[in-house]
Protein backbone atom coordinates (compact mmCIF):
# COMPACT_ATOMS: atom_id res chain seq x y z
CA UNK A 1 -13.79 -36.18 -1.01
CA UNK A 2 -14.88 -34.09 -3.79
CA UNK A 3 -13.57 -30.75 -5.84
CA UNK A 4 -13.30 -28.18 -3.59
CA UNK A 5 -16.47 -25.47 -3.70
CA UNK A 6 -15.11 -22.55 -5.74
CA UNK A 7 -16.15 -19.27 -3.25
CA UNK A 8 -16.00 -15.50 -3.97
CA UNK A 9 -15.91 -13.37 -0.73
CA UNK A 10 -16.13 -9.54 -1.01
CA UNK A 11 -17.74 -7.10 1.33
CA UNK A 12 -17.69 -3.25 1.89
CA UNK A 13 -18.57 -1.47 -1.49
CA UNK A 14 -20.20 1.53 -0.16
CA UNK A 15 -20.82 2.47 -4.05
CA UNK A 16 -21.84 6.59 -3.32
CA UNK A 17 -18.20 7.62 -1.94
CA UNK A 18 -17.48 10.30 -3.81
CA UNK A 19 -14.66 12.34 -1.79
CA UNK A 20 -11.51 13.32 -4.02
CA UNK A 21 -13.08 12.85 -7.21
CA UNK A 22 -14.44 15.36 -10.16
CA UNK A 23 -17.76 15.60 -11.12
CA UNK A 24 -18.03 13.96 -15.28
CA UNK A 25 -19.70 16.38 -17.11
CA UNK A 26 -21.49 14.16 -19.83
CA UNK A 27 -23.24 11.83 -16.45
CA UNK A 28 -23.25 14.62 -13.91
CA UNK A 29 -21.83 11.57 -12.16
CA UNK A 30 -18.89 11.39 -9.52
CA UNK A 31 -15.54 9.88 -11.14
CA UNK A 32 -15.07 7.96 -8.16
CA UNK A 33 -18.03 6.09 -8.86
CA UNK A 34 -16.39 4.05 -11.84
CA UNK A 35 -13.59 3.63 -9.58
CA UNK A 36 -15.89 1.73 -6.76
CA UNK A 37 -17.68 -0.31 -10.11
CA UNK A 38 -15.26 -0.72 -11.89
CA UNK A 39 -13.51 -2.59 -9.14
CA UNK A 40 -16.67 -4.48 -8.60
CA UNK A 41 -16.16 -5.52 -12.89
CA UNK A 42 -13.22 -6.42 -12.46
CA UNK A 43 -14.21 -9.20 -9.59
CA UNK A 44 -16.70 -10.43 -11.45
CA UNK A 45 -14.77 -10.81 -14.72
CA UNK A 46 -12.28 -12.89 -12.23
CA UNK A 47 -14.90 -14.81 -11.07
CA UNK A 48 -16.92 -16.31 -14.26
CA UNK A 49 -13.12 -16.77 -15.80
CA UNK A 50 -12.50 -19.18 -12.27
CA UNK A 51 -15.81 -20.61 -12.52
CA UNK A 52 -17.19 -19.50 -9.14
CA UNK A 53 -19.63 -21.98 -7.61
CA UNK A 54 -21.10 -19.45 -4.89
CA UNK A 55 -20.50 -15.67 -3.95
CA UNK A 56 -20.82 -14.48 -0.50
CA UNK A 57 -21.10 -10.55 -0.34
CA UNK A 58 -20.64 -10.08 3.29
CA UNK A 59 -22.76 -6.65 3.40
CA UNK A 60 -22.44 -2.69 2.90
CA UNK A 61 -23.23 -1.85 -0.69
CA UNK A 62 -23.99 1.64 -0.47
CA UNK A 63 -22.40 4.32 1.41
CA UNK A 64 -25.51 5.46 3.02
CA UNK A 65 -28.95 3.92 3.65
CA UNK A 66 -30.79 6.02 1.40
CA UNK A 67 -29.03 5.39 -1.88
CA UNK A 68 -30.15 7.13 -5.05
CA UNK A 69 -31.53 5.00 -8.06
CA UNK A 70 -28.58 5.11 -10.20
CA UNK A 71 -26.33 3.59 -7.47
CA UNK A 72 -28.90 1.08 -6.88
CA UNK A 73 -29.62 0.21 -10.60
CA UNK A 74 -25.41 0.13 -10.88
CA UNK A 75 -25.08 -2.47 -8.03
CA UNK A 76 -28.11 -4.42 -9.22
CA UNK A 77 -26.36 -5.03 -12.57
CA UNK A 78 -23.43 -6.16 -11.16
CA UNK A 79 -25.64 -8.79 -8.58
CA UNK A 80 -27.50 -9.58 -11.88
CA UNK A 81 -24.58 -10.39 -13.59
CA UNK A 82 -23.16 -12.82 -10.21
CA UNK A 83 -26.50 -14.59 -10.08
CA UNK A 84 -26.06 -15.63 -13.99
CA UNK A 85 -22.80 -17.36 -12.78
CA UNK A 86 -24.08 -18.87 -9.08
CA UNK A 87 -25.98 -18.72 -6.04
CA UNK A 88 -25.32 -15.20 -4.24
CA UNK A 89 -25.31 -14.45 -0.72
CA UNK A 90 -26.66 -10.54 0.07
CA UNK A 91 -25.17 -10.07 3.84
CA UNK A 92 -27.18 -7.18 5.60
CA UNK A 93 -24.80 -4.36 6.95
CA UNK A 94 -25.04 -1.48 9.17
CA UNK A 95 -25.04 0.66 6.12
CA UNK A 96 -27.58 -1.60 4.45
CA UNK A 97 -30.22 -1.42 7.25
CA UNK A 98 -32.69 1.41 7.93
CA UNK A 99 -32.56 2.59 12.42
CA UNK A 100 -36.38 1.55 12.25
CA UNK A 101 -36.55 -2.20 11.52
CA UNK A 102 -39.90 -1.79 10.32
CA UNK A 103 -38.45 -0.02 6.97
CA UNK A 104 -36.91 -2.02 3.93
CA UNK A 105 -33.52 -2.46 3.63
CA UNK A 106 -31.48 -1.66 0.52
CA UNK A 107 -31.28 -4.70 -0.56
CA UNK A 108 -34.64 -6.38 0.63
CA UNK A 109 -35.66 -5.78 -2.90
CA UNK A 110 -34.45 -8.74 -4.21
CA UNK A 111 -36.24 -11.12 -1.72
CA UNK A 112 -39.69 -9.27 -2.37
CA UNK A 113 -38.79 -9.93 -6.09
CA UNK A 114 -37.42 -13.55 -5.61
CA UNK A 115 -34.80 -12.78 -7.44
CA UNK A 116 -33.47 -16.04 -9.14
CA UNK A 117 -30.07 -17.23 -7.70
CA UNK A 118 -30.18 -14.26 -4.94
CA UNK A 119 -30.79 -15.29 -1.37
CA UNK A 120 -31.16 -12.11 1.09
CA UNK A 121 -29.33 -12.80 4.04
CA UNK A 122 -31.22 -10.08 6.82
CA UNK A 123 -31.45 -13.04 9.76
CA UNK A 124 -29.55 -15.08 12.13
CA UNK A 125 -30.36 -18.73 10.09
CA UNK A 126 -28.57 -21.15 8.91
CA UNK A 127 -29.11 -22.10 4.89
CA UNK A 128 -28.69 -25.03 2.52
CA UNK A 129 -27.48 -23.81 -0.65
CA UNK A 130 -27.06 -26.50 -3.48
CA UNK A 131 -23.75 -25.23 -5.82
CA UNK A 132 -23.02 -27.15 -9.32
CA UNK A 133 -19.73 -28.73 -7.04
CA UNK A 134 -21.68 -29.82 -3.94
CA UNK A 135 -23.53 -28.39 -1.24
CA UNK A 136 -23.02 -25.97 1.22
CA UNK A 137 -24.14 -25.03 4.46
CA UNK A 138 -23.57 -21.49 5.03
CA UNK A 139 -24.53 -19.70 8.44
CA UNK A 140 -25.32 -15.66 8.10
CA UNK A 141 -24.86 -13.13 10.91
CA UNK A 142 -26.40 -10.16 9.37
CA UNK A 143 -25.16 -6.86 11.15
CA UNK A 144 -26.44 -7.12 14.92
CA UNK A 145 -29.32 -4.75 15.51
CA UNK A 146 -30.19 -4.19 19.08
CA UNK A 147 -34.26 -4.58 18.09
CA UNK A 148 -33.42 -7.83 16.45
CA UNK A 149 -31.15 -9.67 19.65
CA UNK A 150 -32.83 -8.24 22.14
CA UNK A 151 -36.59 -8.31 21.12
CA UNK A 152 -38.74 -8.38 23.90
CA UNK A 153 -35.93 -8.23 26.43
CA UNK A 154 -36.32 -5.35 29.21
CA UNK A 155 -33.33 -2.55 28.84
CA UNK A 156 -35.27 -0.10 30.64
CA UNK A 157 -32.59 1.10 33.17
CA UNK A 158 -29.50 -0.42 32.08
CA UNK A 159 -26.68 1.66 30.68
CA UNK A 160 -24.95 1.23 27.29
CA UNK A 161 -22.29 -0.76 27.86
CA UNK A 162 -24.63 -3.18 29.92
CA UNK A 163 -26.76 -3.24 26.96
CA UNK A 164 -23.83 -3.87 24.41
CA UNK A 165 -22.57 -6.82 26.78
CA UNK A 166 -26.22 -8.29 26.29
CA UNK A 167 -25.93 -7.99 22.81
CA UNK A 168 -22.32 -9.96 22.51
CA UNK A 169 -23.88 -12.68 25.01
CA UNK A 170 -27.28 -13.58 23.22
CA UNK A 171 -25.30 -13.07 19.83
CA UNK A 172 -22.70 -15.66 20.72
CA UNK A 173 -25.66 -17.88 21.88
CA UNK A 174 -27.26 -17.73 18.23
CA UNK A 175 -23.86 -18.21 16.46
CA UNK A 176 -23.12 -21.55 18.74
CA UNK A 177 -26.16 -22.98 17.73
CA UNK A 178 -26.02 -21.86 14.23
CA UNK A 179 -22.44 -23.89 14.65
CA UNK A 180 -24.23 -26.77 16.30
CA UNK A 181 -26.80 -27.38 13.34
CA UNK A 182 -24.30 -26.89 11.15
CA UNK A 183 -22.46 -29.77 12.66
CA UNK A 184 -25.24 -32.23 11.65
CA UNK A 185 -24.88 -32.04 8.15
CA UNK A 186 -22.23 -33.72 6.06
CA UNK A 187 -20.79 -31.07 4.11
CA UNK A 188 -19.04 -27.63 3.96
CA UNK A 189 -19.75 -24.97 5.75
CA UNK A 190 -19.08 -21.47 6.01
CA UNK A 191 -20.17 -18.83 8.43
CA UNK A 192 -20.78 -15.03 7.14
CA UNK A 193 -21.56 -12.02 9.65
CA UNK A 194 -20.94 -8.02 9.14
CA UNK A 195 -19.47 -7.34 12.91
CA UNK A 196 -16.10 -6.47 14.78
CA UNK A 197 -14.13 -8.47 16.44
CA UNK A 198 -12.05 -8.04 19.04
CA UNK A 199 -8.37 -7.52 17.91
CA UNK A 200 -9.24 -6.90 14.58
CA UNK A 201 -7.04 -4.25 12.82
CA UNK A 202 -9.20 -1.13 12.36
CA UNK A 203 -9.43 0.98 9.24
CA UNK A 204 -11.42 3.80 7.96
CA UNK A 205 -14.68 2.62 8.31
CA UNK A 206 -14.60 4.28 11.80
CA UNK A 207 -14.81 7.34 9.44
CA UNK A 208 -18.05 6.25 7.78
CA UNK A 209 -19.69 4.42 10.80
CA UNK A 210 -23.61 4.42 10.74
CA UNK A 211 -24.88 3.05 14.21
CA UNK A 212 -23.61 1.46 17.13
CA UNK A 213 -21.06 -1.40 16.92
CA UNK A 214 -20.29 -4.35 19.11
CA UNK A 215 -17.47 -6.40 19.58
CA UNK A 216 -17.37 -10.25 19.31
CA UNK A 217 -14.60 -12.30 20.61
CA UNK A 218 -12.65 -14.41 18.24
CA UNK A 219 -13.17 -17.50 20.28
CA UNK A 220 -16.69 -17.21 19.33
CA UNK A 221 -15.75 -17.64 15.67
CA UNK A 222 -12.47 -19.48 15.66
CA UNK A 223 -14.67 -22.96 15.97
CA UNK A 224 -13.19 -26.25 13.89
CA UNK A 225 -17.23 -26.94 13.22
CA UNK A 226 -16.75 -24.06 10.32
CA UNK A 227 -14.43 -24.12 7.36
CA UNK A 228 -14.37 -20.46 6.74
CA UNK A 229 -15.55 -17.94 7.92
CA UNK A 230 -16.30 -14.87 5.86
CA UNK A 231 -16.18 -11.42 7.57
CA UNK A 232 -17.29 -7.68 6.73
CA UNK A 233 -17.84 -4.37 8.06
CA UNK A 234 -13.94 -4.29 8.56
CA UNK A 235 -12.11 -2.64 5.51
CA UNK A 236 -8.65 -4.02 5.98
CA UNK A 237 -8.06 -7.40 4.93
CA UNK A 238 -6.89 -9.77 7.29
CA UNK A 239 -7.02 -13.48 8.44
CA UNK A 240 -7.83 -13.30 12.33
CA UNK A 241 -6.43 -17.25 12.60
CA UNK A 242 -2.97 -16.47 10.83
CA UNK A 243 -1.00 -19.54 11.70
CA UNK A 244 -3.69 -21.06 13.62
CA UNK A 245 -3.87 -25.06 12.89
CA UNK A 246 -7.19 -25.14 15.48
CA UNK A 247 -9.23 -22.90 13.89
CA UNK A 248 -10.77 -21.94 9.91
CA UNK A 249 -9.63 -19.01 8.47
CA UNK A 250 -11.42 -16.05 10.03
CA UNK A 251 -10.99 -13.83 7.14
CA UNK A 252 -12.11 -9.55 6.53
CA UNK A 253 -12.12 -9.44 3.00
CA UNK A 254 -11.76 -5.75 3.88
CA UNK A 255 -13.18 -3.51 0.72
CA UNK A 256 -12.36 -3.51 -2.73
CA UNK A 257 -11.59 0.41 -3.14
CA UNK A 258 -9.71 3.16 -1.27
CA UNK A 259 -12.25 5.34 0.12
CA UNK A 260 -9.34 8.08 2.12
CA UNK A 261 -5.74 7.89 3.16
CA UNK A 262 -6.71 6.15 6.04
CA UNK A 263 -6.35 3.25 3.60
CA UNK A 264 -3.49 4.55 1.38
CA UNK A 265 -1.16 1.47 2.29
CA UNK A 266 -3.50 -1.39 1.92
CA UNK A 267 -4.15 -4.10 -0.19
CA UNK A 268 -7.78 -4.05 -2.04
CA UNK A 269 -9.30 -6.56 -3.18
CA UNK A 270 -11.46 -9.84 -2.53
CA UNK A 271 -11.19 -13.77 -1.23
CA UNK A 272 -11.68 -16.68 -3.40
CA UNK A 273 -11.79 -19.33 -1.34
CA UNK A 274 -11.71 -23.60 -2.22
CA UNK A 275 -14.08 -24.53 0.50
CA UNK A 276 -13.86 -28.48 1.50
CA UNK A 277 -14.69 -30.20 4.69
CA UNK A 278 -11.76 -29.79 7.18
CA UNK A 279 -9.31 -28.47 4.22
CA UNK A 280 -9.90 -25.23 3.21
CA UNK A 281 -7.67 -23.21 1.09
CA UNK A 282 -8.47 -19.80 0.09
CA UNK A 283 -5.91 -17.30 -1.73
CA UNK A 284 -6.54 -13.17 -1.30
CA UNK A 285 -6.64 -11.19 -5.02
CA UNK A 286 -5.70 -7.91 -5.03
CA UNK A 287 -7.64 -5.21 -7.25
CA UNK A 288 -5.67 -2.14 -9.17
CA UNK A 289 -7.73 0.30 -6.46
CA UNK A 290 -7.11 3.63 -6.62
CA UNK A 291 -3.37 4.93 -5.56
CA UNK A 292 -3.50 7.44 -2.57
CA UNK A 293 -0.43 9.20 -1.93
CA UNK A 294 1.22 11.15 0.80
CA UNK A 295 4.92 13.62 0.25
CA UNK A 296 5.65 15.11 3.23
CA UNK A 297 9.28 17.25 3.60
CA UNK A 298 10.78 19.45 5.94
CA UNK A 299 12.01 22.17 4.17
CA UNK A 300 12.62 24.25 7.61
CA UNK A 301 16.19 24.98 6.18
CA UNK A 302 15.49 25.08 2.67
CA UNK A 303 16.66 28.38 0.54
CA UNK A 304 14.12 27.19 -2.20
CA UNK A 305 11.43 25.30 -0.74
CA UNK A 306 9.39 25.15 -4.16
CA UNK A 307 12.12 23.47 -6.17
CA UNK A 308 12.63 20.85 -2.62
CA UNK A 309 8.79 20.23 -3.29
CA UNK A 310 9.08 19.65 -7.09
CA UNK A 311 12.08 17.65 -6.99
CA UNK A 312 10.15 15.47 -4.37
CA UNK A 313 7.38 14.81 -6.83
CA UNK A 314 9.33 13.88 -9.86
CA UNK A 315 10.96 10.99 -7.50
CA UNK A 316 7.39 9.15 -7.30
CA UNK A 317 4.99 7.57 -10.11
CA UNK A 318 1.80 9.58 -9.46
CA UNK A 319 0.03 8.86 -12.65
CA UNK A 320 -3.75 8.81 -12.12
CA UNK A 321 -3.34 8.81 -7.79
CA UNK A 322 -4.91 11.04 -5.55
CA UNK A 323 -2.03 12.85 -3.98
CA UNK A 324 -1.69 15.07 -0.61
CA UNK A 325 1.70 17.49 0.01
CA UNK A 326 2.25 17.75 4.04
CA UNK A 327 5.14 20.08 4.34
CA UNK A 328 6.78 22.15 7.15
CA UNK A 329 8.58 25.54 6.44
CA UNK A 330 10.07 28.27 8.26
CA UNK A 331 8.33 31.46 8.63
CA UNK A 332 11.25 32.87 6.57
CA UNK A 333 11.11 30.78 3.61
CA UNK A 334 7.32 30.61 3.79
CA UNK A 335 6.96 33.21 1.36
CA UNK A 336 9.36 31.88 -1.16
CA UNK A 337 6.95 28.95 -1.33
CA UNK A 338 5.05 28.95 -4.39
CA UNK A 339 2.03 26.94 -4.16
CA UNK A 340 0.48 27.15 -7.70
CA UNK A 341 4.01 26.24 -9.21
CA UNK A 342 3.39 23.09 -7.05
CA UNK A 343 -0.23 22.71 -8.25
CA UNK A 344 0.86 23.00 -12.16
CA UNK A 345 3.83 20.33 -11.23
CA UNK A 346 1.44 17.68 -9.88
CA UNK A 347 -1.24 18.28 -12.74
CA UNK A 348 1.70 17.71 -15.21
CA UNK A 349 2.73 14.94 -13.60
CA UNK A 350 -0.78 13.28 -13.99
CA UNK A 351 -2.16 13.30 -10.84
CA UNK A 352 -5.86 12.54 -10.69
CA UNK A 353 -7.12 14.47 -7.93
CA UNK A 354 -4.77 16.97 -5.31
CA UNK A 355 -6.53 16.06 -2.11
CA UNK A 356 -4.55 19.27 -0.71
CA UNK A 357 -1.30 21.20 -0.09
CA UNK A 358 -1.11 21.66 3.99
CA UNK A 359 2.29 23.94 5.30
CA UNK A 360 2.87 23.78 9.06
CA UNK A 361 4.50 27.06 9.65
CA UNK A 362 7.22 27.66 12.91
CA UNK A 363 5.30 30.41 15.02
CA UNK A 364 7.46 33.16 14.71
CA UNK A 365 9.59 33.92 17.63
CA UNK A 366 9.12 37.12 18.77
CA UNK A 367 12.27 39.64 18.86
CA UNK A 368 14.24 39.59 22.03
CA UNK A 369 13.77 42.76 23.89
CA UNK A 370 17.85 42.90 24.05
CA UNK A 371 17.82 42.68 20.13
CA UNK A 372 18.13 46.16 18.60
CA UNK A 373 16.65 46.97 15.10
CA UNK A 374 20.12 47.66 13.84
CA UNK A 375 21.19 44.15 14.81
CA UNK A 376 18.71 43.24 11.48
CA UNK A 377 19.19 43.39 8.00
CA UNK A 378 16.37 45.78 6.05
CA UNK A 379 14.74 42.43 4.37
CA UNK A 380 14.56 40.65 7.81
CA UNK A 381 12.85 43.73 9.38
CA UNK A 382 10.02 44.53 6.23
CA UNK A 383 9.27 40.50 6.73
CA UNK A 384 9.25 40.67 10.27
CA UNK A 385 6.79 44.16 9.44
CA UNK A 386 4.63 42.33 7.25
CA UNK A 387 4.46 39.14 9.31
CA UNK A 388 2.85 41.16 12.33
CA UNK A 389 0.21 42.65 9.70
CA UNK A 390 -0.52 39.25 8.80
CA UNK A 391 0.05 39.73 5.11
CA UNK A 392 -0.53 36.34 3.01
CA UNK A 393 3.02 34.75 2.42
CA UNK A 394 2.59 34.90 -1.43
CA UNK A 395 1.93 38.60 -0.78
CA UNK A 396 4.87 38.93 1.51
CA UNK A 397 7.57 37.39 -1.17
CA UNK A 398 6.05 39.86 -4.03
CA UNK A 399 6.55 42.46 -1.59
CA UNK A 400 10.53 41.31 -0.70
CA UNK A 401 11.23 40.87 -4.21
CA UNK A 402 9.78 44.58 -5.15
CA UNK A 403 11.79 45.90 -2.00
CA UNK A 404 14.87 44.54 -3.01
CA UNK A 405 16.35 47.33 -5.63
CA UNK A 406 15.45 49.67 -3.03
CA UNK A 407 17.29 48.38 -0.52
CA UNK A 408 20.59 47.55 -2.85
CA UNK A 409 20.67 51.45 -4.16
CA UNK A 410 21.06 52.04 -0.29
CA UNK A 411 18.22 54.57 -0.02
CA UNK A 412 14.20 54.42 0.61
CA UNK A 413 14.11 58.15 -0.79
CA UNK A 414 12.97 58.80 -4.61
């Protein structure tokens, strides 16, 4: 048996996601962009140090179909760069492909250019691709268009879900004969598709979905004949066979960048994977994506909410992170709460981007019709005043702090 193939699996770019970042005034460019590239330079500086022997991108470079030039010449670099050190595999995904099949994809460039080292992976096929360790046989799934499974079939009639059940049936067909051809050849193999599958942990690309989406079983995939399989579309990383001595590793890669805080706990990164015939071993690296954070306090009983809120930020490392404060006050000590002190904090503090500053208020209760006015103190009935005006809470504490001498000399007179 020879050295193990030397594989690096990534997937989900979407280079173009541009929410919570500043715009750089020299580029007139996003900063998030550098964070989605340089994520991508780091990989690739991982992989020529390793040696890779084949890349498998398992599909979604952009974050739309229509990406502008400068994302594509940025991404076209960085596939430049992969096809200097090895054969690469371009997966088609759902954010790759165009609605009409009859217009390019955004990466069908580098077929129509034969780009050298670059095979374009936009069919259900199974290829023979030569590595300077061996060769491999490596079955694509690109993501499963209904005019590509079911072309020529009659849907006139049936409803959605009948169509999506056709879909998963002639799909599963294809993918157990791609697994039946690759059977015949003496060598490893590894099977790449952009899809769901069913019990996969979701993440946010539910936020960023572009067309329909269909769900394969795992049984479909979990089939001895492969030695990995390498999965997209999904952005949390996760091995689908955990544990599993019956099956390869059925692996998301899951993206390499936070795109919301949908994703704020997990690990980023990519798969590099030592593909061999019936022993597999593959190791997940995690990238330094960017940090999201969430501080959420109840400060319901707080006398001074704003120092609760700054003494909650000092406790955490928010260098560089984009950061979100959910908080939940009273509609008494609302107006003690002073947001821009909490802005000023969290800029000092180094944050890169405040995603926001949300306060749940308590509706206020409305008097008792037994309570008499005198049963108040002056302060509690001028908020109470202001409060049914619907006076801004900042507005409301300038007003309580003004109001105060008045009310300690004992008279409203002049």
């Amino acid at each position: 048996m020879g050295e193990p193939i030397r594989v690096l699996h990534f997937a989900d770019i979407h280079i173009g996601m541009e929410n919570y970042g500043r715009s750089n005034d020299q580029t007139g460019l996003s900063s998030r962009l550098s964070d989605f590239l340089r994520r991508f330079d780091e990989m690739i500086q991982f992989a020529r140090a390793n040696d890779v022997d084949l890349t498998v991108f398992a599909g979604d470079a952009f974050k739309t179909r229509t990406p502008n030039p400068t994302y594509q010449r940025e991404f076209a670099y960085r596939i430049a760069d992969l096809a200097d050190l090895a054969p690469v595999i371009l997966l088609e995904g759902n954010h790759d492909l165009q609605p009409n099949a009859r217009r390019a994809s955004t990466l069908e460039i580098y077929d129509v250019l034969s780009v050298k080292n670059v095979i374009l992976a936009n069919e259900i096929e199974l290829h023979h691709v030569q590595t300077k360790r061996g060769e491999v046989a490596v079955g694509t799934i690109p993501y499963p268009m209904r005019s590509m499974l079911l072309q020529g079939v009659r849907t006139t009639g049936f409803t959605i879900a009948e169509i999506d059940q056709m879909m998963q049936d002639v799909l599963a067909v294809r993918i157990e004969q791609l697994a039946t051809d690759a059977d015949q050849m003496d060598m490893p193999r590894l099977l790449t598709g952009h899809f769901t599958v069913s019990g996969a942990l979701l993440g946010s690309e539910r936020q960023i979905m572009v067309g329909r989406d269909i769900n394969l079983s795992l049984s479909t995939l979990a089939d001895p004949r492969w030695d990995y399989v390498a999965l997209g579309h999904i952005h949390k990383h996760q091995n689908l066979t955990h544990h599993r001595d019956d099956a390869p590793p059925v692996v998301y890669s899951g993206s390499m960048e936070r795109i919301d805080f949908g994703e704020e706990g997990d690990p980023k990164g990519f798969c590099w994977v030592g593909l061999q015939r019936e022993n597999t071993v593959w190791d997940f690296h995690p990238l330094p994506a960017r940090p999201f954070v969430t501080l959420r306090a109840d400060l319901r009983q707080s006398a001074d909410p704003t120092q609760k809120v700054i003494d909650l930020i000092r406790q955490h490392n928010l260098q560089e992170a984009v950061v979100r404060v959910q908080l939940q006050l009273s509609v008494e000590n609302e107006a003690r709460f002073n947001e821009q002190t909490i802005q000023r904090e969290l800029r000092n503090r180094g944050v890169f981007f405040v995603a926001a500053v949300r306060k749940e208020v308590d509706s206020p209760a409305r008097l008792r019709l037994d309570a008499s006015p005198e049963s108040l103190t002056e302060s509690e009935l001028l908020e109470r005043y202001l409060i049914s005006k619907q006076v801004p809470a900042e507005r409301r504490a300038q007003l309580l702090d003004l109001a105060q001498p008045i009310f300690q000399n004992g008279s409203l007179g002049g």
